[in-house]
C-alpha atoms as a PDB file:
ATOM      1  CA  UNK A   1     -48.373 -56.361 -16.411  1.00  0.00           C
ATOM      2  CA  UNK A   2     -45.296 -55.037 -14.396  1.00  0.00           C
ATOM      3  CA  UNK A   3     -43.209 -52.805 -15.516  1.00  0.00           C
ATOM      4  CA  UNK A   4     -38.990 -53.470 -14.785  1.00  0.00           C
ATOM      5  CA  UNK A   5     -36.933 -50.930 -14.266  1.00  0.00           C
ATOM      6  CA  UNK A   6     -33.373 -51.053 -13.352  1.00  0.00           C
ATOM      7  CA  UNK A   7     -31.732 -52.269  -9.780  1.00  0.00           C
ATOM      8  CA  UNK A   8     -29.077 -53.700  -8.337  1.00  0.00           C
ATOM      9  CA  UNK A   9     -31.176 -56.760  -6.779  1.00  0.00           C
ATOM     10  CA  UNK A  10     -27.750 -57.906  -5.074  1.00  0.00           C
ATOM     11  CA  UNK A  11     -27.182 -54.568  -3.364  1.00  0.00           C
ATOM     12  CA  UNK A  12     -28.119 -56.189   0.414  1.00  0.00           C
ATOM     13  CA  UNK A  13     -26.920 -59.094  -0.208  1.00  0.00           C
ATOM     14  CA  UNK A  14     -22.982 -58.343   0.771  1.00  0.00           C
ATOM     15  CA  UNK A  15     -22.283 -55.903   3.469  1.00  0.00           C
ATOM     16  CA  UNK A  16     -20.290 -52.910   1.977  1.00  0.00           C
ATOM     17  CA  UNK A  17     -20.388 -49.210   3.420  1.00  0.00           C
ATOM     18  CA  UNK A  18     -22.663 -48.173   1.124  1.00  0.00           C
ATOM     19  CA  UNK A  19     -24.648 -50.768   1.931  1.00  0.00           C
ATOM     20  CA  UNK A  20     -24.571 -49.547   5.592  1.00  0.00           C
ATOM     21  CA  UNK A  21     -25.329 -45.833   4.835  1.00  0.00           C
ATOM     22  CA  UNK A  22     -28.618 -47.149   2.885  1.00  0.00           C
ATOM     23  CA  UNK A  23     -29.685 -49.198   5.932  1.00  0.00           C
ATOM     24  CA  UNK A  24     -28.966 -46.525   8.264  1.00  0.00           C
ATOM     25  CA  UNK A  25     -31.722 -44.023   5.999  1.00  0.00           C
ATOM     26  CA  UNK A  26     -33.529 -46.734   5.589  1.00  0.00           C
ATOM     27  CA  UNK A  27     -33.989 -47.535   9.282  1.00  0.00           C
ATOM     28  CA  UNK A  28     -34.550 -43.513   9.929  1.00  0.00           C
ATOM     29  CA  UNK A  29     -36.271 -42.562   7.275  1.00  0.00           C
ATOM     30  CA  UNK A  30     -37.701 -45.559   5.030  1.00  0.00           C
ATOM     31  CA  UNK A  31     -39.686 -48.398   5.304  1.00  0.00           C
ATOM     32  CA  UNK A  32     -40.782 -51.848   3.333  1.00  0.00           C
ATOM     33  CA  UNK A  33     -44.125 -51.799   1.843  1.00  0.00           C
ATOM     34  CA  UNK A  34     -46.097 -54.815   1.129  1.00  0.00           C
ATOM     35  CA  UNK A  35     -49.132 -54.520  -0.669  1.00  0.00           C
ATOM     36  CA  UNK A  36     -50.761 -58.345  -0.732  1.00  0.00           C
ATOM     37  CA  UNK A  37     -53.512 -56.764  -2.905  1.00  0.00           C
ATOM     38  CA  UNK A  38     -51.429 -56.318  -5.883  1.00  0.00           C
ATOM     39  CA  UNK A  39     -48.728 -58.708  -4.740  1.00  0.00           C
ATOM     40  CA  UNK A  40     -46.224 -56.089  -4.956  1.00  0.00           C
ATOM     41  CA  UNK A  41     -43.186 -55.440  -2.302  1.00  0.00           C
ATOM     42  CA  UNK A  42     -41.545 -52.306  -2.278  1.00  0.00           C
ATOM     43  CA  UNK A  43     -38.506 -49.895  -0.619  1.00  0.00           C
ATOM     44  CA  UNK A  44     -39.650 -46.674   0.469  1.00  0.00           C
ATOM     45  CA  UNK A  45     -36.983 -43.575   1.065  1.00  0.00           C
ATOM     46  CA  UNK A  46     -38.474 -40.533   1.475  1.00  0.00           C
ATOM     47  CA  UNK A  47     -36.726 -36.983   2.603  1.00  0.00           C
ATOM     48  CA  UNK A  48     -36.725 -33.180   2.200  1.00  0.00           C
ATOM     49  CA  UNK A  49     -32.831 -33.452   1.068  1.00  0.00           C
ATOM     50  CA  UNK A  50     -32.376 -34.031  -2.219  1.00  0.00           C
ATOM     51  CA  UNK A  51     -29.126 -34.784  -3.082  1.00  0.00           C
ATOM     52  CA  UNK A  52     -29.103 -37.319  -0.510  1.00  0.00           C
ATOM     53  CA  UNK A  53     -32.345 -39.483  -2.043  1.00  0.00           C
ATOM     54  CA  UNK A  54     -30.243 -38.931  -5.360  1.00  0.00           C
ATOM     55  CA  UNK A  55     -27.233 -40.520  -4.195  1.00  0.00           C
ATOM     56  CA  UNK A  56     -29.146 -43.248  -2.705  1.00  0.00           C
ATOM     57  CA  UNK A  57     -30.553 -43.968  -6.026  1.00  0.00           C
ATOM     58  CA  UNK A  58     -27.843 -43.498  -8.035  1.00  0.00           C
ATOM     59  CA  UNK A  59     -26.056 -46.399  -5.500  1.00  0.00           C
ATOM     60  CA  UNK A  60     -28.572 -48.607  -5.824  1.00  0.00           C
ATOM     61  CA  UNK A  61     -28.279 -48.229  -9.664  1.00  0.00           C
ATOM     62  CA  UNK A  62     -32.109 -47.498  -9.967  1.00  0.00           C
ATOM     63  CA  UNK A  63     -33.760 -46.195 -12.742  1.00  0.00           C
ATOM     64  CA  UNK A  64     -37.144 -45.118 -10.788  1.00  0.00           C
ATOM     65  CA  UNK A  65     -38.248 -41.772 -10.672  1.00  0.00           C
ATOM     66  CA  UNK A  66     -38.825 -39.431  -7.886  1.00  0.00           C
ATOM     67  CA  UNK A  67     -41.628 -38.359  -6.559  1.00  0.00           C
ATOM     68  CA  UNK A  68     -42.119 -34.979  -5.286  1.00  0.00           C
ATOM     69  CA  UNK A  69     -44.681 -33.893  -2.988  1.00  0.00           C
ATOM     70  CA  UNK A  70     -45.080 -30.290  -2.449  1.00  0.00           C
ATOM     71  CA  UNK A  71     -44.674 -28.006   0.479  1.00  0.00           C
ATOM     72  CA  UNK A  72     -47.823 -27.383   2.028  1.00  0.00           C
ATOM     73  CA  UNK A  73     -47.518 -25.009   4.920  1.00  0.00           C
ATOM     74  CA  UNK A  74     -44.864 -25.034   7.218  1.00  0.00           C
ATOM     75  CA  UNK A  75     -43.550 -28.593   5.547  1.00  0.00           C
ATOM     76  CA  UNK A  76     -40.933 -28.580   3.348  1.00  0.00           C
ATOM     77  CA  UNK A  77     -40.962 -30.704  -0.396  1.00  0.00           C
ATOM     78  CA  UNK A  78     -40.378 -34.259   0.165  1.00  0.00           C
ATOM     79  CA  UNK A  79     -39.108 -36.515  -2.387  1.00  0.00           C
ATOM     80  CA  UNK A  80     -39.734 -40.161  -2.379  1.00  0.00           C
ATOM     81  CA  UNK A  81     -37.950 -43.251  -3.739  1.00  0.00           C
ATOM     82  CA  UNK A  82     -40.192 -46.036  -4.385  1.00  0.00           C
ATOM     83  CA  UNK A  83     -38.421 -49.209  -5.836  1.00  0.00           C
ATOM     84  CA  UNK A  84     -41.102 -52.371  -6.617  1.00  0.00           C
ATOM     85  CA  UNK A  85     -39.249 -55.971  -6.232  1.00  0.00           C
ATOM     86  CA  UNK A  86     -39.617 -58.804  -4.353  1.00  0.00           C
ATOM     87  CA  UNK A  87     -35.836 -60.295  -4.551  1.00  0.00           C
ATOM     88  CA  UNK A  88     -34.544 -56.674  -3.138  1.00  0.00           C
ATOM     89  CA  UNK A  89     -37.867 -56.455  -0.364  1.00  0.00           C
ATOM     90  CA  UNK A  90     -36.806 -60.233   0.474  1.00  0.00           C
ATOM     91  CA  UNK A  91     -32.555 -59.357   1.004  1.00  0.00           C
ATOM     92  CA  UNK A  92     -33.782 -56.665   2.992  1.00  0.00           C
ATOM     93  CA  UNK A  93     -35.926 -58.634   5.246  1.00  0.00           C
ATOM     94  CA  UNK A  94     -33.537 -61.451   5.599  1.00  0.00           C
ATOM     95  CA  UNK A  95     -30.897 -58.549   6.664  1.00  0.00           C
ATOM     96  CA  UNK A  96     -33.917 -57.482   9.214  1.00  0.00           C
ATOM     97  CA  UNK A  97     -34.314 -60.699  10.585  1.00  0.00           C
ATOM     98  CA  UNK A  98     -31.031 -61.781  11.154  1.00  0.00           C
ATOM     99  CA  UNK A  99     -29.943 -57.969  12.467  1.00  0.00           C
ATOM    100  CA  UNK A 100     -27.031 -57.846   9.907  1.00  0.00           C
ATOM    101  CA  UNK A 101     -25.940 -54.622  11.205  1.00  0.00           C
ATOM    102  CA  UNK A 102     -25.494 -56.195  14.275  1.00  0.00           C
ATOM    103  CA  UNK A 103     -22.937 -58.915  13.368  1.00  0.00           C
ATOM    104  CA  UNK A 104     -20.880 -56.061  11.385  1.00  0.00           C
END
């Protein structure tokens, strides 16, 4: 059984400049995740920078938690924003498709 947490599903679908500054880390540092297995469609943000994955999630209004993955070596901690659902995975790939950014 899924568990919901809190998002702002609508957050792609009107262009804003926040909205730009999230698909500008998303395009550099992010990617979509589908995983058919358990049917589950996900936004991935990962970074060593902190504050900036925090004000990413704070704009998207998300209630998921970070994960951190520890330095190992010479690389540095990462933290990772992993938000599950299929209505924000679908906005983004509609914004993909039609290369939003473009048209801006």
């Amino acid at each position: 059984m899924p568990i919901f947490k809190k998002k702002n599903e609508n957050f792609f679908k009107k262009w804003s400049p926040e909205m730009a500054y999230v698909l500008g880390f998303l395009y550099a540092d992010g990617s979509l995740e589908l995983s058919p297995r358990i049917r589950g469609k996900y936004l991935r943000l990962s970074t060593t920078d902190l504050p900036i994955i925090k004000k990413i999630k704070k704009t998207l209004k998300s209630k998921h938690c970070l994960v951190v993955k520890e330095a190992q070596g010479q690389s540095k901690k990462q933290y990772l924003l992993r938000i599950g659902n299929k209505t924000l995975f679908e906005s983004l790939r509609a914004c993909f498709k039609s290369q939003l950014w473009c048209k801006i």
